[in-house]
PDB file of N, CA and C in Angstrom:
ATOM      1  N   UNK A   1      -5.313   6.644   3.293  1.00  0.00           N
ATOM      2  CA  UNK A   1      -4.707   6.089   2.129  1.00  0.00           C
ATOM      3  C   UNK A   1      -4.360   7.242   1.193  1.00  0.00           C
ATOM      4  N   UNK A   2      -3.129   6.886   0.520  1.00  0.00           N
ATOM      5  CA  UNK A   2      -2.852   8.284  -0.049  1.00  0.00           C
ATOM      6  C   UNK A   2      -2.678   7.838  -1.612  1.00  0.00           C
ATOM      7  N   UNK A   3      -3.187   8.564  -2.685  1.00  0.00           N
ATOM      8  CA  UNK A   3      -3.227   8.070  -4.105  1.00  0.00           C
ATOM      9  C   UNK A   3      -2.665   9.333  -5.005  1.00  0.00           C
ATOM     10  N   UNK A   4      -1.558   8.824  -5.696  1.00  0.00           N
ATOM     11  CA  UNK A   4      -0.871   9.555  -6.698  1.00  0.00           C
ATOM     12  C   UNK A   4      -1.258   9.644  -7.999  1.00  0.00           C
ATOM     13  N   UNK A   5      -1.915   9.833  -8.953  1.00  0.00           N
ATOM     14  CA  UNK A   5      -1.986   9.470 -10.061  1.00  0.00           C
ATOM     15  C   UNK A   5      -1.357  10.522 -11.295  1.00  0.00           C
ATOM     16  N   UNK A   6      -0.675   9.661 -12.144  1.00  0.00           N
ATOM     17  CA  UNK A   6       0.655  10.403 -12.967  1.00  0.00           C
ATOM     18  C   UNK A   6      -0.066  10.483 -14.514  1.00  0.00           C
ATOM     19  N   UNK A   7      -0.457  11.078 -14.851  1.00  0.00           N
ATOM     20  CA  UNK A   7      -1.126  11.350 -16.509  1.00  0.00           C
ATOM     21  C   UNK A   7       0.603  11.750 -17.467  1.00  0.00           C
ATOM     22  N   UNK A   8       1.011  10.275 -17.873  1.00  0.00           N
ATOM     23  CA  UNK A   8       2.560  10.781 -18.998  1.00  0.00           C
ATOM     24  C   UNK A   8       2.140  11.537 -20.187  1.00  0.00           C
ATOM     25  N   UNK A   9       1.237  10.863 -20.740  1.00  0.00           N
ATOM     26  CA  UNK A   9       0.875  11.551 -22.344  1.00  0.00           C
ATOM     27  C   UNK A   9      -0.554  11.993 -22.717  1.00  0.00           C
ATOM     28  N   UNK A  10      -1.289  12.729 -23.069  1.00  0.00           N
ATOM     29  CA  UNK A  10      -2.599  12.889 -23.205  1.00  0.00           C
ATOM     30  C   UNK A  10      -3.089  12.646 -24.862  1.00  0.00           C
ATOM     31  N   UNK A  11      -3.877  12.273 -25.238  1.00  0.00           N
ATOM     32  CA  UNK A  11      -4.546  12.477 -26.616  1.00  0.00           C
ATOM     33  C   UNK A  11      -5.011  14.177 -27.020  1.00  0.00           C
ATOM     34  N   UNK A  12      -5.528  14.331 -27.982  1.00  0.00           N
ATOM     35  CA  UNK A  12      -5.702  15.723 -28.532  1.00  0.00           C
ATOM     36  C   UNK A  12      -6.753  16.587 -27.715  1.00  0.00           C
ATOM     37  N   UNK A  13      -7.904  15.699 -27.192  1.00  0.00           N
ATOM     38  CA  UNK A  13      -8.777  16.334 -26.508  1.00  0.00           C
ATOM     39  C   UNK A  13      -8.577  16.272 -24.926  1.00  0.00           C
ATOM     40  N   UNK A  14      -6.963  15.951 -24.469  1.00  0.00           N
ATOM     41  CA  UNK A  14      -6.885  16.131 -23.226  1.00  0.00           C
ATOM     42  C   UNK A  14      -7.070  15.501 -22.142  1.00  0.00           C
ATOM     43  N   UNK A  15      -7.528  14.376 -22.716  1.00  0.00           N
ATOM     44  CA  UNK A  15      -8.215  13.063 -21.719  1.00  0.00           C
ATOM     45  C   UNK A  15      -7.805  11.762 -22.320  1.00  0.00           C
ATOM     46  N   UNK A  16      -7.835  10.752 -21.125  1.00  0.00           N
ATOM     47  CA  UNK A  16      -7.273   9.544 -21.611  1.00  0.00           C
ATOM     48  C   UNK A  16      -8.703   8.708 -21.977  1.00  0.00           C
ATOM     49  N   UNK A  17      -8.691   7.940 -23.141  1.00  0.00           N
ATOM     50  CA  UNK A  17      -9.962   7.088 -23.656  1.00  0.00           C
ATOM     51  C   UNK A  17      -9.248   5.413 -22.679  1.00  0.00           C
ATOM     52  N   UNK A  18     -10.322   5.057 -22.514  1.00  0.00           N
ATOM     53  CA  UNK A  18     -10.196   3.460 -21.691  1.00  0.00           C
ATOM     54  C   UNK A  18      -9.691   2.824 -22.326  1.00  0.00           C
ATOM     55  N   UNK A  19      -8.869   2.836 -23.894  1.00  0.00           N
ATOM     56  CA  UNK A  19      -8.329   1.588 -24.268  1.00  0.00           C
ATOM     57  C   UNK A  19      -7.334   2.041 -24.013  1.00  0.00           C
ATOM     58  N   UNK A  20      -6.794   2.797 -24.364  1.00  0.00           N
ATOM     59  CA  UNK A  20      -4.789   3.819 -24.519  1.00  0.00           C
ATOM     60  C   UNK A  20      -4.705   3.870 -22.974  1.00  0.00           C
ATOM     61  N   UNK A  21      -5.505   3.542 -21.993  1.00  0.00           N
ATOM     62  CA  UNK A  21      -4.957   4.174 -20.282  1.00  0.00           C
ATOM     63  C   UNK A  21      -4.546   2.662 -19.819  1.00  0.00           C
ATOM     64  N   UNK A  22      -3.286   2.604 -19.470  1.00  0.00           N
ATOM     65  CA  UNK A  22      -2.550   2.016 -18.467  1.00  0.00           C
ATOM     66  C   UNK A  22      -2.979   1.996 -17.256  1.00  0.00           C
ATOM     67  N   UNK A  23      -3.279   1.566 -16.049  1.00  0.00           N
ATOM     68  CA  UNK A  23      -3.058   1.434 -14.616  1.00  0.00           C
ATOM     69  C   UNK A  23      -1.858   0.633 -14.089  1.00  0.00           C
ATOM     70  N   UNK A  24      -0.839   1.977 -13.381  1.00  0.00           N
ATOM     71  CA  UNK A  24       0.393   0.697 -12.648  1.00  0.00           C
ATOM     72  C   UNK A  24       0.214   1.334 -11.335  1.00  0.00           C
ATOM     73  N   UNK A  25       0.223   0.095 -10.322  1.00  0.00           N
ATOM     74  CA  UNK A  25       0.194   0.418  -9.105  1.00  0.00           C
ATOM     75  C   UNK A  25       1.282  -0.349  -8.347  1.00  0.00           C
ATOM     76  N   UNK A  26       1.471   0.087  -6.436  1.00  0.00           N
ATOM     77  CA  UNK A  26       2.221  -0.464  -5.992  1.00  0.00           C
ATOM     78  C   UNK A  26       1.710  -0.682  -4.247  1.00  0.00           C
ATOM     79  N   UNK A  27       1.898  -1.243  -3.779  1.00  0.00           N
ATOM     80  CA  UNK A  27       1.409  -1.150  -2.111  1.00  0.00           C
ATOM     81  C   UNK A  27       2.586  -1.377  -1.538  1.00  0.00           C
ATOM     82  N   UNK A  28       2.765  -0.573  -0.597  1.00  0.00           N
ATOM     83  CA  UNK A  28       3.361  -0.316   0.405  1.00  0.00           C
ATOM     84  C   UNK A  28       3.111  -0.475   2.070  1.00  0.00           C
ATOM     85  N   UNK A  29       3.305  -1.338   3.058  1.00  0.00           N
ATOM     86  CA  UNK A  29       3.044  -1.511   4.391  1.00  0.00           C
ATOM     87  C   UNK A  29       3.962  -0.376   5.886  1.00  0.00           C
ATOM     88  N   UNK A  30       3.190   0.240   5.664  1.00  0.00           N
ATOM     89  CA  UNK A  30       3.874   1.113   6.702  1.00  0.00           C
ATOM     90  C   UNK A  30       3.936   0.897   7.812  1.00  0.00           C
ATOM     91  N   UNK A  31       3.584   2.033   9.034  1.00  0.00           N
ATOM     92  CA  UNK A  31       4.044   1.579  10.555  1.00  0.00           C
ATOM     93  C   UNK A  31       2.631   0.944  10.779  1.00  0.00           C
ATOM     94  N   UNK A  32       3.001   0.297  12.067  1.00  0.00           N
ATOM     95  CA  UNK A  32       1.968  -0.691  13.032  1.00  0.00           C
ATOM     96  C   UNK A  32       1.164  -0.044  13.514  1.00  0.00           C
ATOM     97  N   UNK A  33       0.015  -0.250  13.000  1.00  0.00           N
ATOM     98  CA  UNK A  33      -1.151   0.952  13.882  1.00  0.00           C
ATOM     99  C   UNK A  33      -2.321  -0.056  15.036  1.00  0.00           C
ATOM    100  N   UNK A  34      -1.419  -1.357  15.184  1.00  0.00           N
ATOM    101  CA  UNK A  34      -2.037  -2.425  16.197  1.00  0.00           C
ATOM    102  C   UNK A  34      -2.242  -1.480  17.875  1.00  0.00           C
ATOM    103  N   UNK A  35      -3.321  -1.431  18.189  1.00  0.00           N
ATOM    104  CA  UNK A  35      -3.584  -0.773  19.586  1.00  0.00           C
ATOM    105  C   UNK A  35      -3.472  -1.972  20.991  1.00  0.00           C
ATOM    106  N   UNK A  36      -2.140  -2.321  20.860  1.00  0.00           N
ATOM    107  CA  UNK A  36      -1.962  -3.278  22.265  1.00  0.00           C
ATOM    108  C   UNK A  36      -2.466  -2.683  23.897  1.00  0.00           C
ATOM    109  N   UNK A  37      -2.700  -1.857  24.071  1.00  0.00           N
ATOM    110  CA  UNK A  37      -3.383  -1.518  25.330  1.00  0.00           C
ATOM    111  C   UNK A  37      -4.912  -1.122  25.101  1.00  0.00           C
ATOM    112  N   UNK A  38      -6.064  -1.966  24.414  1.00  0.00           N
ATOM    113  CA  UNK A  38      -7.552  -1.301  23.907  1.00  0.00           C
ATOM    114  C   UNK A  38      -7.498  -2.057  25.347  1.00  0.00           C
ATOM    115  N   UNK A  39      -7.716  -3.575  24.982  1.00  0.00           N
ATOM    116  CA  UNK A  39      -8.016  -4.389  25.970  1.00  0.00           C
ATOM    117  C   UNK A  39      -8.256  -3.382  28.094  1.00  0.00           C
ATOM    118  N   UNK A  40      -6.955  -2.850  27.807  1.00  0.00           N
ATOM    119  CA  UNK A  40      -7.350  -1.903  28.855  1.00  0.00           C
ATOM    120  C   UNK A  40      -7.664  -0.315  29.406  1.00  0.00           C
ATOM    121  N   UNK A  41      -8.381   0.122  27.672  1.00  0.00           N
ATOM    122  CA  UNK A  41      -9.127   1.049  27.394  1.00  0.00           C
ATOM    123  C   UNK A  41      -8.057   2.267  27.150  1.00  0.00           C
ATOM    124  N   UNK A  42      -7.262   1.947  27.126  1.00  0.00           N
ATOM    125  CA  UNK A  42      -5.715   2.959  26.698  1.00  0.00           C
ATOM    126  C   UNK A  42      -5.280   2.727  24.904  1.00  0.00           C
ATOM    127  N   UNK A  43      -4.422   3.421  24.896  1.00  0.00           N
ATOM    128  CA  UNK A  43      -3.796   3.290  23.611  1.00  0.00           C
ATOM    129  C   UNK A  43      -1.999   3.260  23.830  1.00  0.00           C
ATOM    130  N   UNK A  44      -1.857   2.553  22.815  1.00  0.00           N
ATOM    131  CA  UNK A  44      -0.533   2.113  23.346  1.00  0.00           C
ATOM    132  C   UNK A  44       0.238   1.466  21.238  1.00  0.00           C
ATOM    133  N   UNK A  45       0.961   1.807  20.737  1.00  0.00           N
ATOM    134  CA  UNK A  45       1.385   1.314  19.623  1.00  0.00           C
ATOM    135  C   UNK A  45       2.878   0.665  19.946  1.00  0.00           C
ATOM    136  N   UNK A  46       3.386  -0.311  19.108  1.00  0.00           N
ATOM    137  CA  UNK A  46       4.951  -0.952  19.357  1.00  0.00           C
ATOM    138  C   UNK A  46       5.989  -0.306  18.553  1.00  0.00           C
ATOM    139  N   UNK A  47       5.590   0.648  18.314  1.00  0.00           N
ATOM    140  CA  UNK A  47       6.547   1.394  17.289  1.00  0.00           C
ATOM    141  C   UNK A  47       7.183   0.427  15.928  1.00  0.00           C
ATOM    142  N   UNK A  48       6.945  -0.220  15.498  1.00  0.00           N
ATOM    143  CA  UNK A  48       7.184  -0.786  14.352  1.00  0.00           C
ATOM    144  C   UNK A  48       6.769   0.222  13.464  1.00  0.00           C
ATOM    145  N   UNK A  49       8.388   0.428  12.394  1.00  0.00           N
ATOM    146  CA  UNK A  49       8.315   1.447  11.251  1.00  0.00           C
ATOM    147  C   UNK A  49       7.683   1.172   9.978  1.00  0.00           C
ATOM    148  N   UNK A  50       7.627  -0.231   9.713  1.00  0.00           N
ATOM    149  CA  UNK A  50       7.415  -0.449   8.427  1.00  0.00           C
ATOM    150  C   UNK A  50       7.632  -1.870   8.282  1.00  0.00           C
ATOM    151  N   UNK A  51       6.661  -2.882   7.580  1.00  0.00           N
ATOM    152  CA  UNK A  51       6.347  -3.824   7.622  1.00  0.00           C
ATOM    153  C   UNK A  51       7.119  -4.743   6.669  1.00  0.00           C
ATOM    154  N   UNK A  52       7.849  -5.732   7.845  1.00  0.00           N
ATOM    155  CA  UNK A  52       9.154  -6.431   6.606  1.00  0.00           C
ATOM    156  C   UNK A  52       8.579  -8.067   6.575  1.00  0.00           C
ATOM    157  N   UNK A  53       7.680  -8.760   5.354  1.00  0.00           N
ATOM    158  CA  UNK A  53       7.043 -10.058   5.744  1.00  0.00           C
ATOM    159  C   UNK A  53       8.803 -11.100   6.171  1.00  0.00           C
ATOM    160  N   UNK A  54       7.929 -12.381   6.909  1.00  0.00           N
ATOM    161  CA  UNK A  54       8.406 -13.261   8.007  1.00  0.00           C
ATOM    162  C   UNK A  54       8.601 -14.332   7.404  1.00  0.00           C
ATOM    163  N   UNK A  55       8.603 -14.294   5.893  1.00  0.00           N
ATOM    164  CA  UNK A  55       8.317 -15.649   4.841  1.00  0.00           C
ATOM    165  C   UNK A  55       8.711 -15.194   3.414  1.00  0.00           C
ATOM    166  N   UNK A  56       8.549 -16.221   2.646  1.00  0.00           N
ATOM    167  CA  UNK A  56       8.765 -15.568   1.125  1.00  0.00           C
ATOM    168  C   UNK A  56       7.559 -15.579   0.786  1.00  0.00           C
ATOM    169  N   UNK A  57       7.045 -14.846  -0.577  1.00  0.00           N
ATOM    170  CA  UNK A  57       5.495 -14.812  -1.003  1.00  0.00           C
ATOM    171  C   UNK A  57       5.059 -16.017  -1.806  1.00  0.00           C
ATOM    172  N   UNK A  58       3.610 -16.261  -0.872  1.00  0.00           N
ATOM    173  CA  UNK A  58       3.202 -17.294  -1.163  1.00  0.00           C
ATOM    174  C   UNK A  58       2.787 -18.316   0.177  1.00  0.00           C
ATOM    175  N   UNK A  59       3.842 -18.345   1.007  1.00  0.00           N
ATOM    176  CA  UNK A  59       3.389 -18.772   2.348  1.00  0.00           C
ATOM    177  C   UNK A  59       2.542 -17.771   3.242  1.00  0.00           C
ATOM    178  N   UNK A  60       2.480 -18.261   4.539  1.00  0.00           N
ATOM    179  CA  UNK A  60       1.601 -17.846   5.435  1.00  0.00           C
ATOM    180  C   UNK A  60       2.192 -17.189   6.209  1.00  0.00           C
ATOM    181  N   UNK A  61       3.553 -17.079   6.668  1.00  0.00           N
ATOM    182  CA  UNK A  61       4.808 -15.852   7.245  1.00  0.00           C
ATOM    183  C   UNK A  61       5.102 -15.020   6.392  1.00  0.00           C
ATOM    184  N   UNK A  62       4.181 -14.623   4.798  1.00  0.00           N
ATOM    185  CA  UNK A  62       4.976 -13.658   3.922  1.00  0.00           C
ATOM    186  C   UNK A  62       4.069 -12.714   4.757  1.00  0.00           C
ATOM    187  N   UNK A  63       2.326 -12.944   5.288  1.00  0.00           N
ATOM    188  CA  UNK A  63       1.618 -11.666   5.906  1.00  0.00           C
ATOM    189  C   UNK A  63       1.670 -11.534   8.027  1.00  0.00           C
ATOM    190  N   UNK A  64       2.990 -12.129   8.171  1.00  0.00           N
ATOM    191  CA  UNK A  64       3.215 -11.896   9.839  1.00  0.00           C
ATOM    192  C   UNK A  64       4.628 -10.694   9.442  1.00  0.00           C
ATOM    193  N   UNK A  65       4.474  -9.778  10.084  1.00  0.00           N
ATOM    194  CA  UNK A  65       5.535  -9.056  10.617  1.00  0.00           C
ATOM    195  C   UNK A  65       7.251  -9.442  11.252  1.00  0.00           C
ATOM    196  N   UNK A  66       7.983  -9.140  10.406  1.00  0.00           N
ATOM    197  CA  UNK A  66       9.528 -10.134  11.168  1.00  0.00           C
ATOM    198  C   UNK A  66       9.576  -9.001  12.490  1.00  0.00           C
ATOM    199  N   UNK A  67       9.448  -7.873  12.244  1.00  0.00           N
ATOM    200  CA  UNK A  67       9.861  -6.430  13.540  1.00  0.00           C
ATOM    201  C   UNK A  67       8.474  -6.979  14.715  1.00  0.00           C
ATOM    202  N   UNK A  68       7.635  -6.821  14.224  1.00  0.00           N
ATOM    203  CA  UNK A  68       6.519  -6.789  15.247  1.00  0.00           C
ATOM    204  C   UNK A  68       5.767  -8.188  15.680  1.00  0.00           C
ATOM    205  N   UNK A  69       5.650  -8.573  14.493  1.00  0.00           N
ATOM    206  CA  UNK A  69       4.807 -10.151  14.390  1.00  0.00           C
ATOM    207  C   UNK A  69       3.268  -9.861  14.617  1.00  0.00           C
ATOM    208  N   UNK A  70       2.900  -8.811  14.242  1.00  0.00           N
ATOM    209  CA  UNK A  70       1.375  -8.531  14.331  1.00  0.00           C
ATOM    210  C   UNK A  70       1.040  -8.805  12.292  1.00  0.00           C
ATOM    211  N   UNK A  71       0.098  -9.228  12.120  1.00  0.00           N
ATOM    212  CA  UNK A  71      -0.075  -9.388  10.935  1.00  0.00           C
ATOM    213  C   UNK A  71      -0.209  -8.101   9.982  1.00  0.00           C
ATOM    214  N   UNK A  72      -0.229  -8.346   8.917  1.00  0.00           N
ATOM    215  CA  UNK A  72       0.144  -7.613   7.796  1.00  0.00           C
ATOM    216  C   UNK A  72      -1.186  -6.223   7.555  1.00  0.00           C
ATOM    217  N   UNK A  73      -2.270  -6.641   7.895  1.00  0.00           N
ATOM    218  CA  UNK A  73      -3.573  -5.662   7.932  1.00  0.00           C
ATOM    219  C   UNK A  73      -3.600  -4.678   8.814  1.00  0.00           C
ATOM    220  N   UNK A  74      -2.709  -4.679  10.029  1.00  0.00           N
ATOM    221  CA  UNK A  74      -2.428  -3.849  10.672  1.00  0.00           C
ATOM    222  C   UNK A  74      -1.734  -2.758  10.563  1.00  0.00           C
ATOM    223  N   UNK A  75      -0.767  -2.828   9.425  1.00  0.00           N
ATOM    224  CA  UNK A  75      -0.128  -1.750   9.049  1.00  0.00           C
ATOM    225  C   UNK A  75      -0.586  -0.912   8.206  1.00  0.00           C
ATOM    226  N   UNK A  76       0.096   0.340   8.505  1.00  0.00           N
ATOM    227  CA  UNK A  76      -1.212   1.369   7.158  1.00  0.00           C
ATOM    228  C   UNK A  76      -0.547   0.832   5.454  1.00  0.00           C
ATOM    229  N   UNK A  77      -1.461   0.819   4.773  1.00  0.00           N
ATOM    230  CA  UNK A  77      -1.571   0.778   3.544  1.00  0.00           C
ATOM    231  C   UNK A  77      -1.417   1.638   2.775  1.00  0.00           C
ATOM    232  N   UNK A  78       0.028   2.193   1.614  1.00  0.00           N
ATOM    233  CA  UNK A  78      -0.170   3.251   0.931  1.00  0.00           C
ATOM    234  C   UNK A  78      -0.178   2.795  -0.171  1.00  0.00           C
ATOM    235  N   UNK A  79      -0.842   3.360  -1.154  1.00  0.00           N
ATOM    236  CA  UNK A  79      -1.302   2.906  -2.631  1.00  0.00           C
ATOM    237  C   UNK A  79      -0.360   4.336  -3.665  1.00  0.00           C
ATOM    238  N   UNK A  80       0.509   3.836  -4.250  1.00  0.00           N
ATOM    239  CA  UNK A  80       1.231   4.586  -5.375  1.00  0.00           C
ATOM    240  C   UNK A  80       0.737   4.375  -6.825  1.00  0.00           C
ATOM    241  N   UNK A  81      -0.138   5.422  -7.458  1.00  0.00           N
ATOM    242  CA  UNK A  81      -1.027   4.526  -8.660  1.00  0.00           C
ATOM    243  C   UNK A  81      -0.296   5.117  -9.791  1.00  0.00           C
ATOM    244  N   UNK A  82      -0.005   4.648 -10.804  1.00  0.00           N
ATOM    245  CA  UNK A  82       0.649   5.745 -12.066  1.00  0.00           C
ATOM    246  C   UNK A  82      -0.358   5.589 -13.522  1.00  0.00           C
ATOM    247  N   UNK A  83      -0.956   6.542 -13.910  1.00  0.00           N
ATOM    248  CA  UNK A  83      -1.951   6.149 -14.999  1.00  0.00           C
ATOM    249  C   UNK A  83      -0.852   6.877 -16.260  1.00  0.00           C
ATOM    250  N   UNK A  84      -0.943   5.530 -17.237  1.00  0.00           N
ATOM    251  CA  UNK A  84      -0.037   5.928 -18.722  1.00  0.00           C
ATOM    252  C   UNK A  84      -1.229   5.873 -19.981  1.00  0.00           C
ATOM    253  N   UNK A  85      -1.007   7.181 -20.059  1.00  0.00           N
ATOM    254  CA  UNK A  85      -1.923   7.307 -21.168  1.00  0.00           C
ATOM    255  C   UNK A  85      -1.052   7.012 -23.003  1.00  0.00           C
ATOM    256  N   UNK A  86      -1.802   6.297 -23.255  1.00  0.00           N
ATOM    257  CA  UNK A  86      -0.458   6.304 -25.095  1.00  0.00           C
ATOM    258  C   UNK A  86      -1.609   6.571 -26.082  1.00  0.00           C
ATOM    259  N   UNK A  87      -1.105   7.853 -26.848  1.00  0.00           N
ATOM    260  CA  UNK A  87      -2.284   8.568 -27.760  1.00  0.00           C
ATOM    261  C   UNK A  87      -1.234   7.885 -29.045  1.00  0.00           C
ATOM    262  N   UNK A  88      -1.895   7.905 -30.000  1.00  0.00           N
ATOM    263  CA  UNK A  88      -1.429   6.815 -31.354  1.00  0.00           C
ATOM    264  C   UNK A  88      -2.014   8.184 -32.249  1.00  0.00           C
TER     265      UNK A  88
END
């Protein structure tokens, strides 16, 4: 998992205090890291690039795969975090 974190503005002593700090984040579903050949002690992936849901959000096809159809936990997870600091 890979984590970015963006400091925009700082207060005088250089650090953000817990009320003025923002957290914005975003997730991202990358390639298919489903191992379809364990079963016969091999490794084997379907090459699926990147995870496009099979539904709109809210149903139960928004977490199946339209490329692969392996569910949504299977794909790697990247986390984009942006911390906004606002000094007053």
């Amino acid at each position: 998992m890979k984590k970015r974190q963006i400091v925009v503005r700082r207060d005088q002593s250089g650090r953000c205090s817990d009320t003025s700090a923002s957290t914005y984040g975003s997730v991202r579903y990358r390639e298919c890291q489903k191992n379809h050949a364990a079963n016969m002690g091999g490794h084997a992936v379907d090459g699926c690039r990147e995870f496009m849901a099979s539904g709109v959000e809210g149903t139960a096809n928004a977490f199946t795969c339209a490329a692969c159809g392996c569910h949504r936990n299977f794909h790697r997870r990247e986390v984009d975090t942006e911390v906004v600091c606002d000094s007053s």
